[in-house]
ModelCIF file with pLDDT and N, C-alpha, C, O atoms, coordinates in Angstrom:
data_MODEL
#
_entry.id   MODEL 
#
_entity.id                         1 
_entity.type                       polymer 
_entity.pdbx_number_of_molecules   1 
#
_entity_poly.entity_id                      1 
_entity_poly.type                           'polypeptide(L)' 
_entity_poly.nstd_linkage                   no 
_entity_poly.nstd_monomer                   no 
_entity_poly.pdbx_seq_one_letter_code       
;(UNK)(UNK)(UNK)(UNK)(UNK)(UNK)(UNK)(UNK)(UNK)(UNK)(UNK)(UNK)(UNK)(UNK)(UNK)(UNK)
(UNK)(UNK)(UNK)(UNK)(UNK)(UNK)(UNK)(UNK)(UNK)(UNK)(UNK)(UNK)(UNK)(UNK)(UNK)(UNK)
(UNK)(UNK)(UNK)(UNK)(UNK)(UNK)(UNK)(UNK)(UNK)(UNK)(UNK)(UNK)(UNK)(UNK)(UNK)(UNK)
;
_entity_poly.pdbx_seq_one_letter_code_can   XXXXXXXXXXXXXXXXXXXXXXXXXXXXXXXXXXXXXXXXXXXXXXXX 
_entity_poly.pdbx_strand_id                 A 
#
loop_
_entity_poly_seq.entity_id 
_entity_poly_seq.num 
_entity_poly_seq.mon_id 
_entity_poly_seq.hetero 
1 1  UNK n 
1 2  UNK n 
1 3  UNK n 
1 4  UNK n 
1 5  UNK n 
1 6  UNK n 
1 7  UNK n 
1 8  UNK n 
1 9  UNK n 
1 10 UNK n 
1 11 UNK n 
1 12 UNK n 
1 13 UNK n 
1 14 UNK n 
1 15 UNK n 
1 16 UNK n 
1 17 UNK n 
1 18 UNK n 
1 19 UNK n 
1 20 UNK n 
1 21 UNK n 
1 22 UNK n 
1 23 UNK n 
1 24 UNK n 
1 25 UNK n 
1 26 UNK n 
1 27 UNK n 
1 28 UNK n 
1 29 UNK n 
1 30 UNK n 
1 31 UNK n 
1 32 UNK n 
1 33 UNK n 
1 34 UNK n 
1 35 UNK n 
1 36 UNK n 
1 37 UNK n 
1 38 UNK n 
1 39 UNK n 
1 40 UNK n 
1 41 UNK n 
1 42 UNK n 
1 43 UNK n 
1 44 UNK n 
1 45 UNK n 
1 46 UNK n 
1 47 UNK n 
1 48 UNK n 
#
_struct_asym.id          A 
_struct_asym.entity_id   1 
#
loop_
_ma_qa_metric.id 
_ma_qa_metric.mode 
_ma_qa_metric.name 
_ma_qa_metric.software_group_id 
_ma_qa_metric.type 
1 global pLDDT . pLDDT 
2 local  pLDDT . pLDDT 
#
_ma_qa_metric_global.metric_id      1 
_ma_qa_metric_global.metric_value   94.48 
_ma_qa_metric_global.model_id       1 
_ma_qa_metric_global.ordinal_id     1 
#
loop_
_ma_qa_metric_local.label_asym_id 
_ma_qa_metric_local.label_comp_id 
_ma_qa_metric_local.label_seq_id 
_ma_qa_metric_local.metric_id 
_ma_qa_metric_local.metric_value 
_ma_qa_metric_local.model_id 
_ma_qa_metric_local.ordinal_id 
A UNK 1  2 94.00 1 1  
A UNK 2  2 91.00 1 2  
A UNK 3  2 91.00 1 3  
A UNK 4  2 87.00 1 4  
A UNK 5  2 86.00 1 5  
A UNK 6  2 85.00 1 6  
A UNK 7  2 88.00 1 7  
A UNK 8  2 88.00 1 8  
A UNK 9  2 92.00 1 9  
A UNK 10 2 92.00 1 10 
A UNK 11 2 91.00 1 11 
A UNK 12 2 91.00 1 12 
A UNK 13 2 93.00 1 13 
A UNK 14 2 93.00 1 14 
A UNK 15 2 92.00 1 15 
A UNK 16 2 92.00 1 16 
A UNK 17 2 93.00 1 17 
A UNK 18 2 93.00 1 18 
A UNK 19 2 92.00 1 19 
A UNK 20 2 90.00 1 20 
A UNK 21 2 93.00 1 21 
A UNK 22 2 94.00 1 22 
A UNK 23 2 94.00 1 23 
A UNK 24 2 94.00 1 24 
A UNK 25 2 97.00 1 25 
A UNK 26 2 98.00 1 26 
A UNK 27 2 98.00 1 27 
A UNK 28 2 98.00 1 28 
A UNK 29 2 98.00 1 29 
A UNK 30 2 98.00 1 30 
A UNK 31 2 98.00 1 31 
A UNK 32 2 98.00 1 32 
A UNK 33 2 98.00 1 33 
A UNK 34 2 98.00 1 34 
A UNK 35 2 98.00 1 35 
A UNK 36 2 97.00 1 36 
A UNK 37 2 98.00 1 37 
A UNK 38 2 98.00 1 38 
A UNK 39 2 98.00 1 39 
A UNK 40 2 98.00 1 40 
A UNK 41 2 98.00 1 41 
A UNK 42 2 97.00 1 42 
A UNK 43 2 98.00 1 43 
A UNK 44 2 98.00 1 44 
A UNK 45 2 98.00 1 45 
A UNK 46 2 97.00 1 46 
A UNK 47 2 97.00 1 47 
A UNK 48 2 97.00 1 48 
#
loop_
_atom_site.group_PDB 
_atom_site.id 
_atom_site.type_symbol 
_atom_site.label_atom_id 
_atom_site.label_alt_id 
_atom_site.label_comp_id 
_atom_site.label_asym_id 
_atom_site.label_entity_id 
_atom_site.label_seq_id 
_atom_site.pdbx_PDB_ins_code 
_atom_site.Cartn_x 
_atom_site.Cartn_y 
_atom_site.Cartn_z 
_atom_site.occupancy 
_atom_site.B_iso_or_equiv 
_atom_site.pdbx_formal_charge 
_atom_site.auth_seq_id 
_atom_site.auth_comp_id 
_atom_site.auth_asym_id 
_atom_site.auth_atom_id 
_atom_site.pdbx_PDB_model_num 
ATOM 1   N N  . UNK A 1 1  ? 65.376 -35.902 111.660 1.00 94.00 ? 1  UNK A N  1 
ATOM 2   C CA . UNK A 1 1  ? 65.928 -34.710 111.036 1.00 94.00 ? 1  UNK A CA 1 
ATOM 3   C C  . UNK A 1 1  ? 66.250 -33.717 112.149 1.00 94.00 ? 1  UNK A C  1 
ATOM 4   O O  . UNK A 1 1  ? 65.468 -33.676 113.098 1.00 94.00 ? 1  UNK A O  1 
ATOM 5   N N  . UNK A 1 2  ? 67.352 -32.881 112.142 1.00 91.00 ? 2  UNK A N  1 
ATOM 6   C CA . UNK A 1 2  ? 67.833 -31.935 113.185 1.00 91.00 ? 2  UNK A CA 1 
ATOM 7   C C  . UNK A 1 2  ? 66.575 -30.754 112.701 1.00 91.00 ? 2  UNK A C  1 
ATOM 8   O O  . UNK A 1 2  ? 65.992 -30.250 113.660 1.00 91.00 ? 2  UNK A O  1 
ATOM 9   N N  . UNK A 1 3  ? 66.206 -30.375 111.572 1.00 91.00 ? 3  UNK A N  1 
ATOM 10  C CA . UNK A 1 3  ? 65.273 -29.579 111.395 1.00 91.00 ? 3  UNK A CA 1 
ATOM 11  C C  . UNK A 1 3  ? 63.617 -30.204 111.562 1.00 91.00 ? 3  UNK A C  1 
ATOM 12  O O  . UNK A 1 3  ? 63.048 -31.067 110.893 1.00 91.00 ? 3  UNK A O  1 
ATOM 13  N N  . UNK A 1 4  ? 63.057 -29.282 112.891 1.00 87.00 ? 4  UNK A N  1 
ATOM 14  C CA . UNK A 1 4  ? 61.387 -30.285 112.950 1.00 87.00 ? 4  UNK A CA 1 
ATOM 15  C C  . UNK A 1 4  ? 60.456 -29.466 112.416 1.00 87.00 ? 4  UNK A C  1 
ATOM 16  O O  . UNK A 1 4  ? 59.302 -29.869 112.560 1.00 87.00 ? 4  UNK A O  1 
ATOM 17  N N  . UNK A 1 5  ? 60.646 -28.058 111.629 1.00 86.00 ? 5  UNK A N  1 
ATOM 18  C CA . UNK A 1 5  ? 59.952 -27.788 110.935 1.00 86.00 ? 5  UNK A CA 1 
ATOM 19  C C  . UNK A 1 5  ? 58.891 -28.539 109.868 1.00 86.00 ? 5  UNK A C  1 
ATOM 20  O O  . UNK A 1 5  ? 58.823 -29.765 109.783 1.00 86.00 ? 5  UNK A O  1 
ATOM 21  N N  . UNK A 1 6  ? 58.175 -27.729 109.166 1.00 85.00 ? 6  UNK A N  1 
ATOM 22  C CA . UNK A 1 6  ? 57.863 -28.465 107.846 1.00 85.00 ? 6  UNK A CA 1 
ATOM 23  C C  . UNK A 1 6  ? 57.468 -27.472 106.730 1.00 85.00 ? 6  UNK A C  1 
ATOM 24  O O  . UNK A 1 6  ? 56.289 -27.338 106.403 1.00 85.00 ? 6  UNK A O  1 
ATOM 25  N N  . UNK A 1 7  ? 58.499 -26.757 106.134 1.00 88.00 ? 7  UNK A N  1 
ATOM 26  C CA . UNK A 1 7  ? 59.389 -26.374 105.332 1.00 88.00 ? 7  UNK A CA 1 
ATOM 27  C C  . UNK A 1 7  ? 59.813 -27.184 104.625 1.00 88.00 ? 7  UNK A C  1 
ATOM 28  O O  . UNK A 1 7  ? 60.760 -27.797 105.119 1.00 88.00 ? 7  UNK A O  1 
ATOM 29  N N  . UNK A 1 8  ? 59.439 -27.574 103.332 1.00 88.00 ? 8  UNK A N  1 
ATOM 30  C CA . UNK A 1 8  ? 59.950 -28.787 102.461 1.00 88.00 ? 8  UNK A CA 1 
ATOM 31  C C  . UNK A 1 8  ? 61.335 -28.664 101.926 1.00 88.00 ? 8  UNK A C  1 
ATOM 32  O O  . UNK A 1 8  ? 62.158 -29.551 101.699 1.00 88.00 ? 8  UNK A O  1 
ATOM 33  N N  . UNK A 1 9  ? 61.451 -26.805 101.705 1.00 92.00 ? 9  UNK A N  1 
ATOM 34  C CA . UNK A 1 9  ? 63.107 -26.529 101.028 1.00 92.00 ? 9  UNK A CA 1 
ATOM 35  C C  . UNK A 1 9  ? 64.110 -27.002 102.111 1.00 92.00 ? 9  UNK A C  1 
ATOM 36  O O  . UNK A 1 9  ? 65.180 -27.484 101.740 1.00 92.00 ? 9  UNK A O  1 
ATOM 37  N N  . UNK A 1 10 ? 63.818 -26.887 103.460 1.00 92.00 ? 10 UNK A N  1 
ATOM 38  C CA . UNK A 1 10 ? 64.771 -27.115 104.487 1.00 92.00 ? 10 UNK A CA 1 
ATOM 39  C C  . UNK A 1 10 ? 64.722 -28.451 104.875 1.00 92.00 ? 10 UNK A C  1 
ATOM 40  O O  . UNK A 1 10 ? 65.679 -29.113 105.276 1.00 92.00 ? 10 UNK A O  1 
ATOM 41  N N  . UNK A 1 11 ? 63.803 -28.748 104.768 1.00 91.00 ? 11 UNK A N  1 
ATOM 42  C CA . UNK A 1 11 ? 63.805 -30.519 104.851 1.00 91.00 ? 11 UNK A CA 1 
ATOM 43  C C  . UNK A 1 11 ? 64.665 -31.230 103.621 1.00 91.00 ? 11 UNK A C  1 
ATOM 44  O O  . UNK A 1 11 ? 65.199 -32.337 103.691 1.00 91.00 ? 11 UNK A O  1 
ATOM 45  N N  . UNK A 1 12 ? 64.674 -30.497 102.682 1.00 91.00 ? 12 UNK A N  1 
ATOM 46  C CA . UNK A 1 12 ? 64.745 -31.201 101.215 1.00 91.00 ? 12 UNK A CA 1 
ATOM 47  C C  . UNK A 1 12 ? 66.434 -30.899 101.449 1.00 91.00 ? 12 UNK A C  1 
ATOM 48  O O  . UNK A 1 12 ? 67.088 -31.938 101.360 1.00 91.00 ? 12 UNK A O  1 
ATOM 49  N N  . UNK A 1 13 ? 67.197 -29.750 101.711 1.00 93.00 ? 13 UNK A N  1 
ATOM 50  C CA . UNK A 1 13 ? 68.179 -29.448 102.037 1.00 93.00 ? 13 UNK A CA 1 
ATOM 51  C C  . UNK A 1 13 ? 69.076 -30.043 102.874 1.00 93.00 ? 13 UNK A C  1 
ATOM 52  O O  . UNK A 1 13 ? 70.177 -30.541 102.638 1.00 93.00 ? 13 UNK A O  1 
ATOM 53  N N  . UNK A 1 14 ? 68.434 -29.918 103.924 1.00 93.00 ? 14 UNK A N  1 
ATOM 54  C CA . UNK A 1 14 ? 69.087 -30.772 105.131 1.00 93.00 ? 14 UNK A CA 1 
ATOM 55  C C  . UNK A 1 14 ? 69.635 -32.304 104.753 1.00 93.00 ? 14 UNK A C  1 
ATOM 56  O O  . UNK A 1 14 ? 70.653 -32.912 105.084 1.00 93.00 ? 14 UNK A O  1 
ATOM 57  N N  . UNK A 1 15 ? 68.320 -32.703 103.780 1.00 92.00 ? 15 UNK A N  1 
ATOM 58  C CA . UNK A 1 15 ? 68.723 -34.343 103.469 1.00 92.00 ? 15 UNK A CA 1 
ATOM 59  C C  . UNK A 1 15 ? 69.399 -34.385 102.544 1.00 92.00 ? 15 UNK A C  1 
ATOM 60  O O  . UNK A 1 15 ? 69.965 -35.452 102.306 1.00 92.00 ? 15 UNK A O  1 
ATOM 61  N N  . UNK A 1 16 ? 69.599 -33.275 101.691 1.00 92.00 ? 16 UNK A N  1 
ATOM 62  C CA . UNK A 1 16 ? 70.834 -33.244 100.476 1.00 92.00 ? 16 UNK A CA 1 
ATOM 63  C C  . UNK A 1 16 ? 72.426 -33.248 101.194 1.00 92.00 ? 16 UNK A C  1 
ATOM 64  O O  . UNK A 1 16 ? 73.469 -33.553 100.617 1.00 92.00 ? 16 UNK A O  1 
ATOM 65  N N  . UNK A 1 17 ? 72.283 -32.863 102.457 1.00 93.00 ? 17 UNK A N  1 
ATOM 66  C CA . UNK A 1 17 ? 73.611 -32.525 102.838 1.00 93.00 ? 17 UNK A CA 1 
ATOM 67  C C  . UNK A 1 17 ? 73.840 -34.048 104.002 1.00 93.00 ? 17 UNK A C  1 
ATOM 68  O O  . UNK A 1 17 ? 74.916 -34.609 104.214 1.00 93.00 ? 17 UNK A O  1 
ATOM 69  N N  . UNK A 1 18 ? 72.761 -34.347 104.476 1.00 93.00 ? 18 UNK A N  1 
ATOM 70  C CA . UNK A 1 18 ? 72.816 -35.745 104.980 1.00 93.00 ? 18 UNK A CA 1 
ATOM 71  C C  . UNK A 1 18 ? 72.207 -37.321 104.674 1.00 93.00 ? 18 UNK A C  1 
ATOM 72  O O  . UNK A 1 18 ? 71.864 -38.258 105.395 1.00 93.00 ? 18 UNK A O  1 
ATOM 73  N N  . UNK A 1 19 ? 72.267 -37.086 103.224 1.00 92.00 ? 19 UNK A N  1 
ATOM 74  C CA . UNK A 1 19 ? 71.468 -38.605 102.451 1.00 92.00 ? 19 UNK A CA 1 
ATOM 75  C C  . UNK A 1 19 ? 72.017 -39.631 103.281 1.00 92.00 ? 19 UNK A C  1 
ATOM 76  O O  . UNK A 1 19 ? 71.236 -40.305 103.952 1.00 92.00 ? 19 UNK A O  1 
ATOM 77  N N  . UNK A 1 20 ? 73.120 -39.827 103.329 1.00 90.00 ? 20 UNK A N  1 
ATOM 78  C CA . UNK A 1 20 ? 73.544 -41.316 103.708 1.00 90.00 ? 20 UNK A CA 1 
ATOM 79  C C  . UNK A 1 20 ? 72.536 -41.801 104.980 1.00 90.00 ? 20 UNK A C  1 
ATOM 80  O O  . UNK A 1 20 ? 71.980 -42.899 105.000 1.00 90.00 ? 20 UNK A O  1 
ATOM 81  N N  . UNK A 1 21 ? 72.404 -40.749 106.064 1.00 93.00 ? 21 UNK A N  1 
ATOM 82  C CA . UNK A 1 21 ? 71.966 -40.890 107.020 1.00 93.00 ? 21 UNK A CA 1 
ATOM 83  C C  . UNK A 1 21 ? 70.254 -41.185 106.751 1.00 93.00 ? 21 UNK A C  1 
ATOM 84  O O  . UNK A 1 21 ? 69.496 -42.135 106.948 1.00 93.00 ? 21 UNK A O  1 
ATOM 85  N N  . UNK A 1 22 ? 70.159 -40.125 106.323 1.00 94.00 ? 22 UNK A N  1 
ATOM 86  C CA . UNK A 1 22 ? 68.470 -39.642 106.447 1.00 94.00 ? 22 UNK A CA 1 
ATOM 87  C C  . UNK A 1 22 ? 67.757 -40.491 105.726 1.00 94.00 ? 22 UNK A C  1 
ATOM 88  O O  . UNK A 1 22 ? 66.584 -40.730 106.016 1.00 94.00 ? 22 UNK A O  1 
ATOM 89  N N  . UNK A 1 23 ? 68.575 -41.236 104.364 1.00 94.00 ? 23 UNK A N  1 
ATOM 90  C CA . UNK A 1 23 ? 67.566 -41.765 103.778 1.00 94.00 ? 23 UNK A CA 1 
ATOM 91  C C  . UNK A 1 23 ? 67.584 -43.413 104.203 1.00 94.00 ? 23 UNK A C  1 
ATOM 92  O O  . UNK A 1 23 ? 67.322 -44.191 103.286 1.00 94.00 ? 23 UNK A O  1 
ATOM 93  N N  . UNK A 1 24 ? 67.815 -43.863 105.257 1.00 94.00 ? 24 UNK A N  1 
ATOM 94  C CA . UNK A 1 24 ? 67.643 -45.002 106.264 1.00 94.00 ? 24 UNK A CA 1 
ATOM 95  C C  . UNK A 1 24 ? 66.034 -44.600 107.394 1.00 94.00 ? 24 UNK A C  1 
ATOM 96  O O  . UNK A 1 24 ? 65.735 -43.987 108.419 1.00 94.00 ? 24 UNK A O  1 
ATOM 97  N N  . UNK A 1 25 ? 65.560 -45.242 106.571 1.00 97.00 ? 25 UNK A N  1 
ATOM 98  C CA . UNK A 1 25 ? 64.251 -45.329 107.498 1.00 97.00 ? 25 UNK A CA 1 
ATOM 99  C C  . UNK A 1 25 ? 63.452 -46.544 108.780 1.00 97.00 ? 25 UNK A C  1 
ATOM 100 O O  . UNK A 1 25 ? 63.233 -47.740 108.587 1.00 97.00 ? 25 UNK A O  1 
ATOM 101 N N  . UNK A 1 26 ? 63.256 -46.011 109.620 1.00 98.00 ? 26 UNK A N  1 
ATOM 102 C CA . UNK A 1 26 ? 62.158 -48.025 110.327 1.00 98.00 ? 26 UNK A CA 1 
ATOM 103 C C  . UNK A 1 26 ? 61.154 -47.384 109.420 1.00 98.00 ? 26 UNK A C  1 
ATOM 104 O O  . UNK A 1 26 ? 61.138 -46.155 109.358 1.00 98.00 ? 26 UNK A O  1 
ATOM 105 N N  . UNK A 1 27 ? 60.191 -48.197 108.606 1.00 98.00 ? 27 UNK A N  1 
ATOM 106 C CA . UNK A 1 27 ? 59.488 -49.094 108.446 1.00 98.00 ? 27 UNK A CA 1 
ATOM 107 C C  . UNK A 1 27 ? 58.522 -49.749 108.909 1.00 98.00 ? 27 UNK A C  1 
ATOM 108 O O  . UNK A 1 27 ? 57.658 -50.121 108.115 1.00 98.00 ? 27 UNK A O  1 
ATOM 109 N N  . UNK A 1 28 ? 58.403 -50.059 110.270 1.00 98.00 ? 28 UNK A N  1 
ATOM 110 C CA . UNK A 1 28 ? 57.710 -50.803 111.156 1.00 98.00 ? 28 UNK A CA 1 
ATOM 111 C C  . UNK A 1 28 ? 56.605 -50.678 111.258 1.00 98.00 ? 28 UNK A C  1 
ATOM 112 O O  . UNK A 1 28 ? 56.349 -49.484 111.110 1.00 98.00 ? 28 UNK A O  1 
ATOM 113 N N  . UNK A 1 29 ? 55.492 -51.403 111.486 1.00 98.00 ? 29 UNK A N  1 
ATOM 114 C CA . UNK A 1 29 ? 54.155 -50.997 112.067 1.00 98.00 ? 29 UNK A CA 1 
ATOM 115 C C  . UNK A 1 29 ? 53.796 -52.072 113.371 1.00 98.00 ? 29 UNK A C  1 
ATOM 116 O O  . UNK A 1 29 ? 53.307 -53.197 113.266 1.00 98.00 ? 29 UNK A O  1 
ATOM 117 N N  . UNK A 1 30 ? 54.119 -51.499 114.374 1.00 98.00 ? 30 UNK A N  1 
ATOM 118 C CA . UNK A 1 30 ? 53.429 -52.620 115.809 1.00 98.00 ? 30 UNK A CA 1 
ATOM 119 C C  . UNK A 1 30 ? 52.811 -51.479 116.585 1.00 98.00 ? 30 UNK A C  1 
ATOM 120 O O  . UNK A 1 30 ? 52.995 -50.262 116.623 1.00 98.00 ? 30 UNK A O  1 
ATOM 121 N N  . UNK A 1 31 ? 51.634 -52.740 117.472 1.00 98.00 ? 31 UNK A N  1 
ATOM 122 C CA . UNK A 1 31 ? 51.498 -51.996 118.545 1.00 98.00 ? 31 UNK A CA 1 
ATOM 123 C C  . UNK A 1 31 ? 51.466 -53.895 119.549 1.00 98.00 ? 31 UNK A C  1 
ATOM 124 O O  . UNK A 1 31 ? 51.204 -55.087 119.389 1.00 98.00 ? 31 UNK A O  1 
ATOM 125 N N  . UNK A 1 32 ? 51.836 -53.122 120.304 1.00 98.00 ? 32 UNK A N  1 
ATOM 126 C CA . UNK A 1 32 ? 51.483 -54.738 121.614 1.00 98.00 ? 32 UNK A CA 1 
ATOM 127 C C  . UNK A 1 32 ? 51.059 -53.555 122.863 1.00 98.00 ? 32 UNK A C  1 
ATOM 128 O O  . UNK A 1 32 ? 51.584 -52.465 123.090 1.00 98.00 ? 32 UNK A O  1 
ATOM 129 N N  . UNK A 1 33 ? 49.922 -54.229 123.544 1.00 98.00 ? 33 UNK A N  1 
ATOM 130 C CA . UNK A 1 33 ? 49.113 -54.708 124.713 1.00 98.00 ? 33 UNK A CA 1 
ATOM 131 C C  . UNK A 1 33 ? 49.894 -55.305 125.262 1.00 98.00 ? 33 UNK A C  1 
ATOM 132 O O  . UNK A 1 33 ? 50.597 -56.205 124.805 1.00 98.00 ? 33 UNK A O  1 
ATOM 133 N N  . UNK A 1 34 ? 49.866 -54.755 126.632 1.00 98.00 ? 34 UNK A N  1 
ATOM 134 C CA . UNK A 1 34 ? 50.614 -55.794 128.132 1.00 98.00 ? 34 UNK A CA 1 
ATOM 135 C C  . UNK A 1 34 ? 51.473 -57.105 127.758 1.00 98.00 ? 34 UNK A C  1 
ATOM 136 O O  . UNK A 1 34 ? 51.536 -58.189 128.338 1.00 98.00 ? 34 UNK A O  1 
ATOM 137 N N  . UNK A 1 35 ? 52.192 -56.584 126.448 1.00 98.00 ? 35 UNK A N  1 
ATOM 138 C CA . UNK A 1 35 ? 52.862 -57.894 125.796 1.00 98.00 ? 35 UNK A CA 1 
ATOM 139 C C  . UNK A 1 35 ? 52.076 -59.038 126.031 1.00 98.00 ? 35 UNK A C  1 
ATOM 140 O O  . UNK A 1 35 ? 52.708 -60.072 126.246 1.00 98.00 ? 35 UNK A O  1 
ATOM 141 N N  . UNK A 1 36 ? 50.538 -59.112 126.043 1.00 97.00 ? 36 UNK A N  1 
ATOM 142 C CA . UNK A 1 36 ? 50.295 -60.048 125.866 1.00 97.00 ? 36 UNK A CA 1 
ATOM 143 C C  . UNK A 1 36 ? 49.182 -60.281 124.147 1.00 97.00 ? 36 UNK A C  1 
ATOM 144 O O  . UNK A 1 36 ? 48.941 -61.381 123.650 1.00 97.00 ? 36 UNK A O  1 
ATOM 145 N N  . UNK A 1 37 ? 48.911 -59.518 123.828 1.00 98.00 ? 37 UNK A N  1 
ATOM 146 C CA . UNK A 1 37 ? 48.492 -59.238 122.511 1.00 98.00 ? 37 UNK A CA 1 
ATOM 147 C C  . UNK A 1 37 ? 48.829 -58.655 121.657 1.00 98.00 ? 37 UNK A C  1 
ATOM 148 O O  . UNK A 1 37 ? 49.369 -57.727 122.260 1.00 98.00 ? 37 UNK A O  1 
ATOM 149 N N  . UNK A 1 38 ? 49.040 -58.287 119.919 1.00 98.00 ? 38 UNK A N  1 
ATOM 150 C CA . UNK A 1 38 ? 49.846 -57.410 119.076 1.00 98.00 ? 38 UNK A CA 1 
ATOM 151 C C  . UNK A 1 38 ? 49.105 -56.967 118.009 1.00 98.00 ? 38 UNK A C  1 
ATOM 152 O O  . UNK A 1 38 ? 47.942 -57.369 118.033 1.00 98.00 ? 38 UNK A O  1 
ATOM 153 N N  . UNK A 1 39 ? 49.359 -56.368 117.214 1.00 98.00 ? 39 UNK A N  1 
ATOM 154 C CA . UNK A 1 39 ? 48.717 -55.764 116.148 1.00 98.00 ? 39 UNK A CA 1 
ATOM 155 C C  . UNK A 1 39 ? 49.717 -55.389 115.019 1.00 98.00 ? 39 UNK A C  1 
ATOM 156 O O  . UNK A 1 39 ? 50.103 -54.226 114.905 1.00 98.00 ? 39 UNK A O  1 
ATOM 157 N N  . UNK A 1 40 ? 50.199 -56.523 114.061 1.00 98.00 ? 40 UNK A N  1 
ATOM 158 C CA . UNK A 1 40 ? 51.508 -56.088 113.181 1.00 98.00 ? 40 UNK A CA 1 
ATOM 159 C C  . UNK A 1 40 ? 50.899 -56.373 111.765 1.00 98.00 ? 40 UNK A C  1 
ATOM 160 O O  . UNK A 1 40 ? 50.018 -57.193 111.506 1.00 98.00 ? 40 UNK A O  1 
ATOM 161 N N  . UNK A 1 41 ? 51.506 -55.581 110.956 1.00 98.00 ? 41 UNK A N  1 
ATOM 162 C CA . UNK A 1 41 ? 50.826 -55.362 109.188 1.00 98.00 ? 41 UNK A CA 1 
ATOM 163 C C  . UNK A 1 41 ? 51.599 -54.409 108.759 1.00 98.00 ? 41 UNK A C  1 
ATOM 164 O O  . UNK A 1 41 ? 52.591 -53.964 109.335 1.00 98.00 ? 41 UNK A O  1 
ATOM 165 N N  . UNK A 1 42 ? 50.984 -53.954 107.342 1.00 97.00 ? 42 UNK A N  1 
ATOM 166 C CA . UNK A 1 42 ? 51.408 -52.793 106.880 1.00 97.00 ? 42 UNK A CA 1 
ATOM 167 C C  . UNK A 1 42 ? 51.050 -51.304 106.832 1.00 97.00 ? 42 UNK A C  1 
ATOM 168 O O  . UNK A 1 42 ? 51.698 -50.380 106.342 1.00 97.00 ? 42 UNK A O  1 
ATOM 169 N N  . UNK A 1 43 ? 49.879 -51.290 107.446 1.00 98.00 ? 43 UNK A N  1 
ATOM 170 C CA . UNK A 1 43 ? 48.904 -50.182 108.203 1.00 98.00 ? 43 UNK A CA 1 
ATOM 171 C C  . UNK A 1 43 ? 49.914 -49.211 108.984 1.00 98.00 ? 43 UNK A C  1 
ATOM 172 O O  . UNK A 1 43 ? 50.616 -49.511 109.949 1.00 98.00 ? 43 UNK A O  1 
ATOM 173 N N  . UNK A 1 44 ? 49.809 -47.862 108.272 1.00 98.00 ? 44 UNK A N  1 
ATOM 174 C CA . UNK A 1 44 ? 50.517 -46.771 109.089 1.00 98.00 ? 44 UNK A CA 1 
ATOM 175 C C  . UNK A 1 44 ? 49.587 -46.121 109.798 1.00 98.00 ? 44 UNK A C  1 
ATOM 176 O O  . UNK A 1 44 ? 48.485 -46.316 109.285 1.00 98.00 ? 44 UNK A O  1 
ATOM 177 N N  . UNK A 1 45 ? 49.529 -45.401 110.796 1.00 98.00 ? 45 UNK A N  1 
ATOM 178 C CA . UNK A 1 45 ? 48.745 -44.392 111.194 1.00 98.00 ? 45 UNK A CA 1 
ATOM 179 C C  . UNK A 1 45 ? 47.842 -43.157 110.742 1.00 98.00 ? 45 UNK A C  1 
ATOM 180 O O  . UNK A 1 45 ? 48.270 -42.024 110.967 1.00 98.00 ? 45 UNK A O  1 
ATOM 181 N N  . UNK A 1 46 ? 46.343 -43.367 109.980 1.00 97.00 ? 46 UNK A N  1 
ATOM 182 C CA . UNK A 1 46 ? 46.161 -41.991 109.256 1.00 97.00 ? 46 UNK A CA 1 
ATOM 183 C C  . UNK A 1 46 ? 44.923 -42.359 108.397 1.00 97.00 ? 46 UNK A C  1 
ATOM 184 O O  . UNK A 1 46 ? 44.856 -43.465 107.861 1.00 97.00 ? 46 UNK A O  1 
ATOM 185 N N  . UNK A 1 47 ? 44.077 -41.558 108.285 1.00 97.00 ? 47 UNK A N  1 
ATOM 186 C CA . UNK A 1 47 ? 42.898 -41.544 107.485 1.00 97.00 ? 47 UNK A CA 1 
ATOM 187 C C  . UNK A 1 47 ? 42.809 -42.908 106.284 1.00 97.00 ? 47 UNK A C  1 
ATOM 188 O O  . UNK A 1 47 ? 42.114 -43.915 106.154 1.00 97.00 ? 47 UNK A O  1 
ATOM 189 N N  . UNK A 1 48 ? 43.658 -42.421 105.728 1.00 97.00 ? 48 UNK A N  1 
ATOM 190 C CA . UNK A 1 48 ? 44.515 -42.913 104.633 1.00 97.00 ? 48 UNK A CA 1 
ATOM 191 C C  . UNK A 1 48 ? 44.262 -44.851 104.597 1.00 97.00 ? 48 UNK A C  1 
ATOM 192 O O  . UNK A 1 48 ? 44.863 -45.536 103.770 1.00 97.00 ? 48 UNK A O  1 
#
């Protein structure tokens, strides 16, 4: 997002005026070690 606030109206705004773009997300979850080990799932980062 060009806005790095977190302001939900301006976030919410911004992506009304740029859906096509914004609402394309990665997805991804990796981590790799010295490319020689990895860690891939569906695990995001967070208490949670």
């Amino acid at each position: 997002f060009a806005y790095r606030g977190h302001f939900k109206l301006f976030k919410s705004m911004e992506f009304l005026f740029n859906a096509t773009r914004l609402d394309y997300r990665m997805h991804n979850k990796l981590l790799v070690v010295d490319n020689a080990i990895a860690l891939v799932g569906g695990r995001n980062i967070g208490d949670q």
